[in-house]
PDB file of N, CA and C in Angstrom:
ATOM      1  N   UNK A   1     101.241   9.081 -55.634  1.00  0.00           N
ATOM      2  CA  UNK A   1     100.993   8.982 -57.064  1.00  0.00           C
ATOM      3  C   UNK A   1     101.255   7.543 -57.514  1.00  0.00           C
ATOM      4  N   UNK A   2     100.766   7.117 -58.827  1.00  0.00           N
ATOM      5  CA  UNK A   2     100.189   5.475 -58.947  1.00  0.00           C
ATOM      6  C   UNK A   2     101.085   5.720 -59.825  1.00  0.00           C
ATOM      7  N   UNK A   3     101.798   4.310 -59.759  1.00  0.00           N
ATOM      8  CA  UNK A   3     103.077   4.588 -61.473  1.00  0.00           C
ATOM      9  C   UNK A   3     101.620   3.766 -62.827  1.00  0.00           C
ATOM     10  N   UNK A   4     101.463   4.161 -63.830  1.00  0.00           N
ATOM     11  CA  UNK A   4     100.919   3.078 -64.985  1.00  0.00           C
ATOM     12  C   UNK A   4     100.986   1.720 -64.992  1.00  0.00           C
ATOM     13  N   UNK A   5     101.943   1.175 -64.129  1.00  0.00           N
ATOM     14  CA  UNK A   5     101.633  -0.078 -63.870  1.00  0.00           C
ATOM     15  C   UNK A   5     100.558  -0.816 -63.067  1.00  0.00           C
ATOM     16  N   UNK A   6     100.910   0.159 -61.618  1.00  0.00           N
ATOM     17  CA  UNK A   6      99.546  -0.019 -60.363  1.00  0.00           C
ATOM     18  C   UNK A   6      98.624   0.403 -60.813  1.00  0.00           C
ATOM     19  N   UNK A   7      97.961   1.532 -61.602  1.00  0.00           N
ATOM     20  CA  UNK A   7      96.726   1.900 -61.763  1.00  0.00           C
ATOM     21  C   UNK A   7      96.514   0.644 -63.208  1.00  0.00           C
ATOM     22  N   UNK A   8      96.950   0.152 -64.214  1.00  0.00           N
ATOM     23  CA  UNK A   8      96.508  -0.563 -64.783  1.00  0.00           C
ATOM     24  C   UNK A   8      96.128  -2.029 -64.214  1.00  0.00           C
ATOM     25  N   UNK A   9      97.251  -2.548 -62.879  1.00  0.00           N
ATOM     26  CA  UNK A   9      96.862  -3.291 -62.070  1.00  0.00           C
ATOM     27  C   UNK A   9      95.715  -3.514 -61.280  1.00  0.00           C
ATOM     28  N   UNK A  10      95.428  -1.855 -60.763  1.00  0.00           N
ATOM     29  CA  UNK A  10      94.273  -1.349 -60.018  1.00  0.00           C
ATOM     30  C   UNK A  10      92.915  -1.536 -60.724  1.00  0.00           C
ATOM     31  N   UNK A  11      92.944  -1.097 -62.114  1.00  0.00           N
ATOM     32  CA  UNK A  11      91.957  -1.647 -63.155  1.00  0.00           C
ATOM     33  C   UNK A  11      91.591  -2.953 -63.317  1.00  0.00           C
ATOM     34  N   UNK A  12      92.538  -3.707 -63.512  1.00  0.00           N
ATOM     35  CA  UNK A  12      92.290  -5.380 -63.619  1.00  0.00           C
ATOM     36  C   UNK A  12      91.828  -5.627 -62.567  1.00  0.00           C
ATOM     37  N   UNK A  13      92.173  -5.370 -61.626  1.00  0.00           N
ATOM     38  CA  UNK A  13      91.637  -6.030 -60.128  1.00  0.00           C
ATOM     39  C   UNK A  13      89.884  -5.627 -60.026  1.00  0.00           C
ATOM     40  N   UNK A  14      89.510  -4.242 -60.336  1.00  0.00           N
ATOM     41  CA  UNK A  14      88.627  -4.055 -59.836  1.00  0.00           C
ATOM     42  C   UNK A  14      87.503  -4.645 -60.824  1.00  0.00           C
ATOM     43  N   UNK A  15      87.886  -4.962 -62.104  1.00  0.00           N
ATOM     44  CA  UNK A  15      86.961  -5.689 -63.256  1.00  0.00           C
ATOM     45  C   UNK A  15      86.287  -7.474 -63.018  1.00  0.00           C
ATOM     46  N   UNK A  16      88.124  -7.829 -62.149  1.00  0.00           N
ATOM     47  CA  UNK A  16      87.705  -9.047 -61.807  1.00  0.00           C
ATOM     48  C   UNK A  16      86.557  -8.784 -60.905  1.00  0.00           C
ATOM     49  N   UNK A  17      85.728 -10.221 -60.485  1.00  0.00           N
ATOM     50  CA  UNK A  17      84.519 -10.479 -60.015  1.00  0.00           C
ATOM     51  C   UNK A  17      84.847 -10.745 -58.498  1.00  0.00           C
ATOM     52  N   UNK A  18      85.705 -11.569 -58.575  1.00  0.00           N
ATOM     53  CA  UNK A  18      86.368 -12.261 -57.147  1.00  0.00           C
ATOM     54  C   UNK A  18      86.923 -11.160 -56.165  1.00  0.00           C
ATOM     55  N   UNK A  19      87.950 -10.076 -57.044  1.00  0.00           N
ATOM     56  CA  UNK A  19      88.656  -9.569 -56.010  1.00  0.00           C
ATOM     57  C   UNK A  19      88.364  -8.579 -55.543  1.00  0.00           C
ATOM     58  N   UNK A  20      87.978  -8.511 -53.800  1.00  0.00           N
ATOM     59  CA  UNK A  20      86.800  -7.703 -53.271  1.00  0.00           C
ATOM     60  C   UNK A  20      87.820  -6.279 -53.388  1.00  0.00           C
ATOM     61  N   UNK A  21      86.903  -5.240 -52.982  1.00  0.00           N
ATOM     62  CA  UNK A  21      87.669  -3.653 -52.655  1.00  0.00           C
ATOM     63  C   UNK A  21      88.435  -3.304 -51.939  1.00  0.00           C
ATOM     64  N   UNK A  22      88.748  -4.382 -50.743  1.00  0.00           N
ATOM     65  CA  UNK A  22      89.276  -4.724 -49.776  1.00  0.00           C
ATOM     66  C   UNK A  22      90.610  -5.322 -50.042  1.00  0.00           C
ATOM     67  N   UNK A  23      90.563  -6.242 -50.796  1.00  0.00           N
ATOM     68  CA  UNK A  23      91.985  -6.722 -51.358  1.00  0.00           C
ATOM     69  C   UNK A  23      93.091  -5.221 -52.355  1.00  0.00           C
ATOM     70  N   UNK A  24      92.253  -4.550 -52.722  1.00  0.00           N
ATOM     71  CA  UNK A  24      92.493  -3.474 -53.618  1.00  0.00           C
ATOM     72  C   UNK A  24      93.234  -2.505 -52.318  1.00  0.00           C
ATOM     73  N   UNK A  25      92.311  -2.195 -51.394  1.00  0.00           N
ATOM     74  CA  UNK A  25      92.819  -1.234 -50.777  1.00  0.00           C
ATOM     75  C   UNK A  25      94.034  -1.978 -49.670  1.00  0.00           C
ATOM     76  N   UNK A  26      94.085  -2.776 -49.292  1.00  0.00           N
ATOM     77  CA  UNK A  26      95.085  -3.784 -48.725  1.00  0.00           C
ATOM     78  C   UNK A  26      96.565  -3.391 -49.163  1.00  0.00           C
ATOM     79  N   UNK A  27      96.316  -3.813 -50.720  1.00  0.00           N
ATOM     80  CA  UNK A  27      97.636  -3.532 -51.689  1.00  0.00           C
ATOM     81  C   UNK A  27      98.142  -2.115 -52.073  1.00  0.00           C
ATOM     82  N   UNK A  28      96.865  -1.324 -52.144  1.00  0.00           N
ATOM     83  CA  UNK A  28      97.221   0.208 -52.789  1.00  0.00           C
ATOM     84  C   UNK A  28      96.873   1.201 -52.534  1.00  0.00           C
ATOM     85  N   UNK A  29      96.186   1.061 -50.581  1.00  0.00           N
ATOM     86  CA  UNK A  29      95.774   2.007 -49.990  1.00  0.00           C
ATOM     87  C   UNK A  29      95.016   2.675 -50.481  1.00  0.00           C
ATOM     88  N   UNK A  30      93.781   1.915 -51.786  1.00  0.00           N
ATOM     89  CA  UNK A  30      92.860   2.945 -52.300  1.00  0.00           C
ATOM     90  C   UNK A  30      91.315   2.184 -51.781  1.00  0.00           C
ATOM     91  N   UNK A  31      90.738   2.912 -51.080  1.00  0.00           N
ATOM     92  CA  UNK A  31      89.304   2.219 -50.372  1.00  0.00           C
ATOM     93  C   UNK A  31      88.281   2.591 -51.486  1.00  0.00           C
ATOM     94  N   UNK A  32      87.006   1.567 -51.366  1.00  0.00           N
ATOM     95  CA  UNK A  32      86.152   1.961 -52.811  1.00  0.00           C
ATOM     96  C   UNK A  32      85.989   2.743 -53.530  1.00  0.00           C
ATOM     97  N   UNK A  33      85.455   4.315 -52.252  1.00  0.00           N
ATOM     98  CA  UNK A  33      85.342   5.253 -53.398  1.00  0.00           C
ATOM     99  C   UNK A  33      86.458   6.080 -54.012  1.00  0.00           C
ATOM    100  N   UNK A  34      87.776   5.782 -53.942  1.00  0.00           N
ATOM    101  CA  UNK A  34      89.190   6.246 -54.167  1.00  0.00           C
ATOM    102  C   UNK A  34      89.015   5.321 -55.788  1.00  0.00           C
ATOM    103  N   UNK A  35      89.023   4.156 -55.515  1.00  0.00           N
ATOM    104  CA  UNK A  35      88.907   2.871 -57.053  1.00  0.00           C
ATOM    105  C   UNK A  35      87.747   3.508 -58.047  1.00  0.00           C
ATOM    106  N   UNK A  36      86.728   3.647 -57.481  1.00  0.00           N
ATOM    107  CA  UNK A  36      85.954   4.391 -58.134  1.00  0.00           C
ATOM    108  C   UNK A  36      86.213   5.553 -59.356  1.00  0.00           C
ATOM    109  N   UNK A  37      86.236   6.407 -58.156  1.00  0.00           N
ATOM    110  CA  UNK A  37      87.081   7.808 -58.998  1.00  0.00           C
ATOM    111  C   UNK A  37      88.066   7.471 -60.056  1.00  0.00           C
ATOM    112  N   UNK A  38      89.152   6.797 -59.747  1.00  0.00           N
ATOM    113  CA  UNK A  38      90.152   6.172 -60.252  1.00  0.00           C
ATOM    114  C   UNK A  38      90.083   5.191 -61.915  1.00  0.00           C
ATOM    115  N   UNK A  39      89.224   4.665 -61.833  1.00  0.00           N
ATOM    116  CA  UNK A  39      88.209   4.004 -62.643  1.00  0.00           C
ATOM    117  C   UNK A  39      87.284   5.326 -63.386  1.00  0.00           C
ATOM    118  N   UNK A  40      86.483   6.143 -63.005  1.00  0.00           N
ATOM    119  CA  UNK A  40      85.865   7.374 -63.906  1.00  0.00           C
ATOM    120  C   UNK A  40      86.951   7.713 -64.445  1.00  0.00           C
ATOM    121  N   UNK A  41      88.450   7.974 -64.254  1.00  0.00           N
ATOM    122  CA  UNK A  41      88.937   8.505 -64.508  1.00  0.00           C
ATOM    123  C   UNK A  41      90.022   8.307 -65.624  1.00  0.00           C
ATOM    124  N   UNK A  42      90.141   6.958 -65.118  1.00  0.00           N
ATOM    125  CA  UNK A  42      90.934   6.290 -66.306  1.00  0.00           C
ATOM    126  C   UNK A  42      90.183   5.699 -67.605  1.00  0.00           C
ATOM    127  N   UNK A  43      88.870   5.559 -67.439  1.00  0.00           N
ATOM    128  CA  UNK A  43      88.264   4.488 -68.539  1.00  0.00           C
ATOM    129  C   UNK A  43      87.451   5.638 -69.337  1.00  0.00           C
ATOM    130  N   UNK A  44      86.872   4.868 -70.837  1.00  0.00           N
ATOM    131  CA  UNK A  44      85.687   5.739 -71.038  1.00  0.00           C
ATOM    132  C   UNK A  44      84.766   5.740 -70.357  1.00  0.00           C
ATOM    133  N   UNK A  45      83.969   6.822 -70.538  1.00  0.00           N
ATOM    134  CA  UNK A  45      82.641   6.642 -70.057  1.00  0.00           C
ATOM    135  C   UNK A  45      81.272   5.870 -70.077  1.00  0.00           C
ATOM    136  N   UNK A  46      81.703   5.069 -71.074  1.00  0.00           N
ATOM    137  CA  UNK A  46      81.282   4.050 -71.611  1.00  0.00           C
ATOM    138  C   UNK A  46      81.327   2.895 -70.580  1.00  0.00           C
ATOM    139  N   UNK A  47      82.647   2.869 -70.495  1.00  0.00           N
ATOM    140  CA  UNK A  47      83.485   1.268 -69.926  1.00  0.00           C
ATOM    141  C   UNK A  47      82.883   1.248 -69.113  1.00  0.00           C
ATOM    142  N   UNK A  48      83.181   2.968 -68.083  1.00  0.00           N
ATOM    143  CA  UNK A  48      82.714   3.501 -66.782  1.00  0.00           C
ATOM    144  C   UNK A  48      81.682   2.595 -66.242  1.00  0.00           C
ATOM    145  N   UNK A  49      80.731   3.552 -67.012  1.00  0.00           N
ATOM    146  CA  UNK A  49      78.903   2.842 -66.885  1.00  0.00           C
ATOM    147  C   UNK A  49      79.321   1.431 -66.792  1.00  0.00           C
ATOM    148  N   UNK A  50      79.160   0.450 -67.900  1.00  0.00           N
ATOM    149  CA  UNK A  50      79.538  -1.093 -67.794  1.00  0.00           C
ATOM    150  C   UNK A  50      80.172  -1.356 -66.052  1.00  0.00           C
ATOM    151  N   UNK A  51      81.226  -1.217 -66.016  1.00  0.00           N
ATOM    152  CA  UNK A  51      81.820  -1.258 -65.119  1.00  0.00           C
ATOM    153  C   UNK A  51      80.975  -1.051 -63.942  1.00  0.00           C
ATOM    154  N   UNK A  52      80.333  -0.226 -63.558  1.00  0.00           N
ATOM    155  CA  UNK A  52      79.838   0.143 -62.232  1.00  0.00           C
ATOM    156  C   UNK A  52      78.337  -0.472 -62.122  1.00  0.00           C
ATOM    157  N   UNK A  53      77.630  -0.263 -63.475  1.00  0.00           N
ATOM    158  CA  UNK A  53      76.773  -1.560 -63.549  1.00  0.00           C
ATOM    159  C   UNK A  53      77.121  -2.968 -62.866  1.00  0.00           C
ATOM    160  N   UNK A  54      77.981  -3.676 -63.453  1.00  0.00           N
ATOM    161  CA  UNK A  54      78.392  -4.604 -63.312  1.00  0.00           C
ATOM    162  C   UNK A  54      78.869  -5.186 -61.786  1.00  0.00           C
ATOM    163  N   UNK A  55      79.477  -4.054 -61.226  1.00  0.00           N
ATOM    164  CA  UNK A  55      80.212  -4.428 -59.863  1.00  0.00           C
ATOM    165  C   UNK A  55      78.795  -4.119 -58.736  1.00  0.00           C
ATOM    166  N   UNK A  56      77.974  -3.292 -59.330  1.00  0.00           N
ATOM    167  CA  UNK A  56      76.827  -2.657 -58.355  1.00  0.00           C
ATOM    168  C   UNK A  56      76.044  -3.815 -57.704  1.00  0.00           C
ATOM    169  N   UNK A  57      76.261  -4.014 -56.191  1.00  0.00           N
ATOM    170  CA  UNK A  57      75.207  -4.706 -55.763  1.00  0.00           C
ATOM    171  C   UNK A  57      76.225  -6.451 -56.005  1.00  0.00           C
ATOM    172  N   UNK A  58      77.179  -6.452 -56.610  1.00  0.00           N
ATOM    173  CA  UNK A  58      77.906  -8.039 -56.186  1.00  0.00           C
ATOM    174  C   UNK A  58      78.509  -8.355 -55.231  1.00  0.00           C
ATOM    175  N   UNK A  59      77.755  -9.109 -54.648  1.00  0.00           N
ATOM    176  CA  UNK A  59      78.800  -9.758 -53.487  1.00  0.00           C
ATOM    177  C   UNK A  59      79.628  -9.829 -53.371  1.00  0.00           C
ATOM    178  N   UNK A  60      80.431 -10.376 -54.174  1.00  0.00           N
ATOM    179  CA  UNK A  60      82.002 -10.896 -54.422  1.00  0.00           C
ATOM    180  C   UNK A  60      83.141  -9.721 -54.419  1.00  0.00           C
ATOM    181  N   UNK A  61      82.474  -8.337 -54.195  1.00  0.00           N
ATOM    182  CA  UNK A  61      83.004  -7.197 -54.513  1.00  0.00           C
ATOM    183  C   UNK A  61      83.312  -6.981 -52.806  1.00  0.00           C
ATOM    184  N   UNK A  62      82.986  -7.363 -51.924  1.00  0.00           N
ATOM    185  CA  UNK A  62      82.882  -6.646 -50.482  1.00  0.00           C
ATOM    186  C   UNK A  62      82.825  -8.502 -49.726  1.00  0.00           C
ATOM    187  N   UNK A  63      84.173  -8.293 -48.880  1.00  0.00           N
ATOM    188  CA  UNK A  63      84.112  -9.057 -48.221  1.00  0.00           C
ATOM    189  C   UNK A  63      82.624  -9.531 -47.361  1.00  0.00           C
ATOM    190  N   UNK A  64      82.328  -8.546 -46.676  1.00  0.00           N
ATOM    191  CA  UNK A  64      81.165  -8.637 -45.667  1.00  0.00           C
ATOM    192  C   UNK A  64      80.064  -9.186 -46.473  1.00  0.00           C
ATOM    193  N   UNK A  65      79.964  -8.823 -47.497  1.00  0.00           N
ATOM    194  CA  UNK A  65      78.605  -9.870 -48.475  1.00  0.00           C
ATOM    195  C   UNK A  65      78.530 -10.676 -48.795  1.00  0.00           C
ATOM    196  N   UNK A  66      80.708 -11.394 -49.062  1.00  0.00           N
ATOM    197  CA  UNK A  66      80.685 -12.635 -49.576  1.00  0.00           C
ATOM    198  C   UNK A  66      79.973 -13.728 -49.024  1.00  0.00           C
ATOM    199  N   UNK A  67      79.240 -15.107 -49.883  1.00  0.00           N
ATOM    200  CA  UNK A  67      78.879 -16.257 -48.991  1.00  0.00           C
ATOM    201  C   UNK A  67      79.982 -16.479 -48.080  1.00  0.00           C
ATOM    202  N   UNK A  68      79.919 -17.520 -47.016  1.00  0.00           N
ATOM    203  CA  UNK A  68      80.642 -18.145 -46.404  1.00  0.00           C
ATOM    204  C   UNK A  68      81.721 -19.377 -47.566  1.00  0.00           C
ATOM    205  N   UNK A  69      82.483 -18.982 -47.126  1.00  0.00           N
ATOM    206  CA  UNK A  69      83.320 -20.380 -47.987  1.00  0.00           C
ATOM    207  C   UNK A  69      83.707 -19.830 -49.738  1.00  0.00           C
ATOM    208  N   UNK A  70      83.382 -18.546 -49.788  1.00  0.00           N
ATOM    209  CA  UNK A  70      84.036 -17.899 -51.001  1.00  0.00           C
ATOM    210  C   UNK A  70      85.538 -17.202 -50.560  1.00  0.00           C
ATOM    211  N   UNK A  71      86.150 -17.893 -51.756  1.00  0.00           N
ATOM    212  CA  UNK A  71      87.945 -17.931 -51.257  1.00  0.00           C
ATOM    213  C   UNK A  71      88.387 -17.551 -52.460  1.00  0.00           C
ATOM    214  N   UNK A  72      89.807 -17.074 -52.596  1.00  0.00           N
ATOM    215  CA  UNK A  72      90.373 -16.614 -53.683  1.00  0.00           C
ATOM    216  C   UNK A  72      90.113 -17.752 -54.764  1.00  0.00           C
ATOM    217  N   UNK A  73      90.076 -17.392 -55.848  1.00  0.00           N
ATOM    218  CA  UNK A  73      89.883 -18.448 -56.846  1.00  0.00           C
ATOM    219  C   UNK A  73      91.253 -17.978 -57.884  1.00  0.00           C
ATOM    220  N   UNK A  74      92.291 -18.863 -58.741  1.00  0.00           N
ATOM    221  CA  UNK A  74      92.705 -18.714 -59.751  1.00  0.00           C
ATOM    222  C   UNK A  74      92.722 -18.259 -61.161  1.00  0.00           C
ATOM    223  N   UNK A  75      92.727 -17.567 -61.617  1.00  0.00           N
ATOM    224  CA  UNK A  75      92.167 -17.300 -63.070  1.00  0.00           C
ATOM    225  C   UNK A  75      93.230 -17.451 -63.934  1.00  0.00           C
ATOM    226  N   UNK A  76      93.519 -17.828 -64.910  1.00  0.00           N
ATOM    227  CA  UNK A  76      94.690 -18.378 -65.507  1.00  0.00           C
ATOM    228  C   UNK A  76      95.210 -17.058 -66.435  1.00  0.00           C
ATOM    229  N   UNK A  77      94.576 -15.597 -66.637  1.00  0.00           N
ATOM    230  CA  UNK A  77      94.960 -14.652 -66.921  1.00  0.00           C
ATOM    231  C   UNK A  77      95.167 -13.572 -66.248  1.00  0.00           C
ATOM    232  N   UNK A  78      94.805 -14.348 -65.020  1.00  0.00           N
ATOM    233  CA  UNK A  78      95.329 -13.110 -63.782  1.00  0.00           C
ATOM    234  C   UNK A  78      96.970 -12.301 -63.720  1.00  0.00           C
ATOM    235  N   UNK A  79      97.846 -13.427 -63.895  1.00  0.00           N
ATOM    236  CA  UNK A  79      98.996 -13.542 -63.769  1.00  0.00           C
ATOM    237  C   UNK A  79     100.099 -13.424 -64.842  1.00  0.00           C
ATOM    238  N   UNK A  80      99.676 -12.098 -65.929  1.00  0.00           N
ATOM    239  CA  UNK A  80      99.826 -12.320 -67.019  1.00  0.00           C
ATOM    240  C   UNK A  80     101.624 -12.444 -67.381  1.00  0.00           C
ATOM    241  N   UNK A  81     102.150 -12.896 -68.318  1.00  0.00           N
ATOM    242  CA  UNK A  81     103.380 -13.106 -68.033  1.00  0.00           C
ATOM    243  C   UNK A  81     103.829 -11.511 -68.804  1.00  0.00           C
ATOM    244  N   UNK A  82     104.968 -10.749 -68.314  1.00  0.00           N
ATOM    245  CA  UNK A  82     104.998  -9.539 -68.804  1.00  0.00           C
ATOM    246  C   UNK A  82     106.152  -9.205 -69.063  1.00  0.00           C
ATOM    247  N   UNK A  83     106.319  -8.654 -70.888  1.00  0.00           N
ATOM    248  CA  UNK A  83     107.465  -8.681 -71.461  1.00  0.00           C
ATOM    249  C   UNK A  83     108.605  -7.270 -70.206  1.00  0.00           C
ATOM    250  N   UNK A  84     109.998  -7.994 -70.616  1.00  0.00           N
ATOM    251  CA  UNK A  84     110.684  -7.007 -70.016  1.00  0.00           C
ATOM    252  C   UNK A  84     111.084  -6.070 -71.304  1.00  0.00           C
TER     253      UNK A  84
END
């Protein structure tokens, strides 16, 4: 079971562009179609759609598609600072 932190983590990750499904399941033992579900499940149905639109068919989502020489990149809201 995912505490609200990891599955909101799990969310951010899978919205970003960069961070493949692979990095996801690495960290939280959840492989695509686990994020998937996970994602129907947490978002509207709305977001849903957007969302799966969006990731459908990107490279950047699956190691094996990435170009050569695509590497983690920084995002300056990745790392958000979080009240205690």
């Amino acid at each position: 079971m995912l505490s609200p932190h990891e599955t909101s983590r799990i969310i951010e990750m899978a919205w970003e562009d960069r961070t493949p499904f692979e990095a996801i399941e690495h960290l939280y033992g959840l492989n695509e179609s686990n994020v998937i579900k996970l994602m129907r499940n947490s978002l509207k149905s709305s977001s849903f759609k957007l969302w799966r639109a969006r990731v459908s068919g990107r490279k950047t989502k699956h190691l094996k598609l990435r170009p050569e020489g695509t590497d983690r990149a920084y995002c300056p809201t990745q790392y958000k600072m979080r009240s205690k």
